[in-house]
N, C-alpha and C. Protein backbone atom coordinates (compact mmCIF):
# COMPACT_ATOMS: atom_id res chain seq x y z
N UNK A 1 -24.89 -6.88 4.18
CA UNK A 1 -23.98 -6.95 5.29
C UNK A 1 -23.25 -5.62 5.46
N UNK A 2 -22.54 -5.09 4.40
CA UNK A 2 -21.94 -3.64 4.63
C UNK A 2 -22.67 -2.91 4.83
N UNK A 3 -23.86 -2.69 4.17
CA UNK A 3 -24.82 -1.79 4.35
C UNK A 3 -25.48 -1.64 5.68
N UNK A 4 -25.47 -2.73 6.98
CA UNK A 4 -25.89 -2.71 8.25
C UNK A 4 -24.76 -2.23 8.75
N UNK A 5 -23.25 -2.77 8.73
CA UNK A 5 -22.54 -2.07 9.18
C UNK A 5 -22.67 -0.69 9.12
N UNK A 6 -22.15 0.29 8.23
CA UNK A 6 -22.05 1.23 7.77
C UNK A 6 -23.21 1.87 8.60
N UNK A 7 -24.73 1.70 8.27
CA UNK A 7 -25.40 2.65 9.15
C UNK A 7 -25.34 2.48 10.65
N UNK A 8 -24.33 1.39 11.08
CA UNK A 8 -24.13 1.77 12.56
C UNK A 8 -23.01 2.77 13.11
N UNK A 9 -22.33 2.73 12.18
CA UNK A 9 -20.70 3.47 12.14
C UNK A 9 -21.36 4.87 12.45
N UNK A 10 -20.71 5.80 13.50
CA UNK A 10 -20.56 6.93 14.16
C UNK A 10 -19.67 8.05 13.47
N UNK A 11 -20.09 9.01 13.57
CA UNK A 11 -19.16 10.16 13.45
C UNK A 11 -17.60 9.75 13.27
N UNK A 12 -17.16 9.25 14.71
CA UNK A 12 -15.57 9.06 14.91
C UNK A 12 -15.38 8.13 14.26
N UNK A 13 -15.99 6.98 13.68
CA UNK A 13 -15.68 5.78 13.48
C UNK A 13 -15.01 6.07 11.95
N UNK A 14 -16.08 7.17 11.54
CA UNK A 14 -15.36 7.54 9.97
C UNK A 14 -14.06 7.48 9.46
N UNK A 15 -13.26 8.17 10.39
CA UNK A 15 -12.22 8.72 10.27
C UNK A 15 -11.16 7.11 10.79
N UNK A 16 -11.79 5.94 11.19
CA UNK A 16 -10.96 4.98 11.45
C UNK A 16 -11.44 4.31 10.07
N UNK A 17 -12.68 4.09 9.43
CA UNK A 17 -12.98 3.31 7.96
C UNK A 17 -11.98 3.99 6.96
N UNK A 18 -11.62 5.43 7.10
CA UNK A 18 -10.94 6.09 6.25
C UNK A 18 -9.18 5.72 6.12
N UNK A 19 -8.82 5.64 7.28
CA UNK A 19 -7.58 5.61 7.28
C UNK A 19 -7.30 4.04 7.09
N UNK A 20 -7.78 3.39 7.46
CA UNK A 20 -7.97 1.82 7.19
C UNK A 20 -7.51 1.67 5.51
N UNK A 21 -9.40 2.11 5.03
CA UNK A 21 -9.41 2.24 3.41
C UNK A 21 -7.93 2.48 2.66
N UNK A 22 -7.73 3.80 3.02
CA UNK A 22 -6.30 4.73 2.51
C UNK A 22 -4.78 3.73 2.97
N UNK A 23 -4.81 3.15 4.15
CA UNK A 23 -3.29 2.28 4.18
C UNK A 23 -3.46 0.68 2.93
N UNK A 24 -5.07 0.32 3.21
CA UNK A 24 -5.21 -0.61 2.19
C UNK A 24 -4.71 -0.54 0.69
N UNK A 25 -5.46 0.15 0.44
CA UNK A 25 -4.91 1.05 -0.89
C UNK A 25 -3.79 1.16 -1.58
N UNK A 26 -2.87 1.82 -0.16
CA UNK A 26 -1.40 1.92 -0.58
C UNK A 26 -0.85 0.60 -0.80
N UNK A 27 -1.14 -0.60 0.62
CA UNK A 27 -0.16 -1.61 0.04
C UNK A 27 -0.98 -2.14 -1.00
N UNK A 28 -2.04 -2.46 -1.90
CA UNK A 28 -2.30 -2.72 -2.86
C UNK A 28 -1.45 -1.74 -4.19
N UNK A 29 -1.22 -0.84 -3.87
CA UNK A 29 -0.74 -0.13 -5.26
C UNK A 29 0.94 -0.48 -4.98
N UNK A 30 1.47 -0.87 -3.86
CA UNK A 30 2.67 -1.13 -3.31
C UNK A 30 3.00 -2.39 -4.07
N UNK A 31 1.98 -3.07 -3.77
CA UNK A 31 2.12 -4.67 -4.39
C UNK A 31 2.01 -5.19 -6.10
N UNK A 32 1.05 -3.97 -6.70
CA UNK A 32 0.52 -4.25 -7.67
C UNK A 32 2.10 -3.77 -8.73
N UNK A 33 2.75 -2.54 -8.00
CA UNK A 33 3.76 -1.96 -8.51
C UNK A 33 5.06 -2.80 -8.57
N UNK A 34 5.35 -3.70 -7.50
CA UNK A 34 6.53 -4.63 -7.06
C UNK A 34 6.33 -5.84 -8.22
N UNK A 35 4.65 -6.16 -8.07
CA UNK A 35 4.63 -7.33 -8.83
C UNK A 35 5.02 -7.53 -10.63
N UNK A 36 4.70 -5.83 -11.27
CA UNK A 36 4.42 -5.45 -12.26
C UNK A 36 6.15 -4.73 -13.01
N UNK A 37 7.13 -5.00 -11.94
CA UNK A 37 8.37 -4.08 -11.92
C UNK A 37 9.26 -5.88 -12.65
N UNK A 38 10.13 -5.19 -13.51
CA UNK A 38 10.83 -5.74 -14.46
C UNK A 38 12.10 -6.25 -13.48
N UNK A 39 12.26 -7.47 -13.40
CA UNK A 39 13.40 -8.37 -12.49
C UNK A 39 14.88 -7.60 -12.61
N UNK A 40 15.19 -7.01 -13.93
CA UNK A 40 16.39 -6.53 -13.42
C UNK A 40 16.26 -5.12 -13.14
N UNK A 41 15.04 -4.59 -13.02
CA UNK A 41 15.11 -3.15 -12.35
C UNK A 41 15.19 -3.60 -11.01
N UNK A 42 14.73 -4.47 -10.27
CA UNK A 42 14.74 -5.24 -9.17
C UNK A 42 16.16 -5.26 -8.49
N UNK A 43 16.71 -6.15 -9.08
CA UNK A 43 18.37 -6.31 -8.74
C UNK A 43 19.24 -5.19 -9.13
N UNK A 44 19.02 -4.44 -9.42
CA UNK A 44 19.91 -3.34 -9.86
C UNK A 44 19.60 -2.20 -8.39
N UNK A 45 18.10 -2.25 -7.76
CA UNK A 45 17.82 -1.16 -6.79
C UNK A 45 18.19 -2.23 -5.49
N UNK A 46 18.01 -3.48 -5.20
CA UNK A 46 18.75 -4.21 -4.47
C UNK A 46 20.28 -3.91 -4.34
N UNK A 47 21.07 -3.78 -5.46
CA UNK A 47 22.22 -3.86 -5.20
C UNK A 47 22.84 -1.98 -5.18
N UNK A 48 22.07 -0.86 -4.93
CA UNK A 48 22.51 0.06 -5.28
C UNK A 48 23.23 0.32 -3.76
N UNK A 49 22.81 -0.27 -2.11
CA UNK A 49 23.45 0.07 -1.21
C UNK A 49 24.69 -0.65 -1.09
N UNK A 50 25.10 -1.39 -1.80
CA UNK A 50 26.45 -2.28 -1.96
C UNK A 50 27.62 -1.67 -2.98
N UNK A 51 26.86 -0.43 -4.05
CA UNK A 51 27.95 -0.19 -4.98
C UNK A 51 28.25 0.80 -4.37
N UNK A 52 29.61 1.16 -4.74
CA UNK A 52 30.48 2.25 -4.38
C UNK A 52 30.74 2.84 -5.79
N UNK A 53 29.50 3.87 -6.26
CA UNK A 53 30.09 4.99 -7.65
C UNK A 53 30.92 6.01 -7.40
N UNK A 54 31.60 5.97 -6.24
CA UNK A 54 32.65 7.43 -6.07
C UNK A 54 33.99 7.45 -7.02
């Protein structure tokens, strides 16, 4: 099935499989990072626009 796709894909089309690929990517490493992040590093970057350290 990919393999029919793919040899129909054009020149221009590349550059739309690419950028596709590359945003996928990110929110996978976005997600994999959120999921893998320790609960009170969590609440501590949640609450950093609420503290006032001045």
């Amino acid at each position: 099935m990919f393999k029919q796709f793919l040899n129909q894909v054009d020149g221009s089309q590349v550059y739309l499989l690419t950028s596709l690929g590359i945003f996928m990517l990110f929110f996978l490493l976005v997600g994999i990072l959120l999921l893998t992040m320790k609960k009170d590093e969590i609440k501590y970057m949640s609450e950093l626009p609420l503290k006032d350290e001045e």
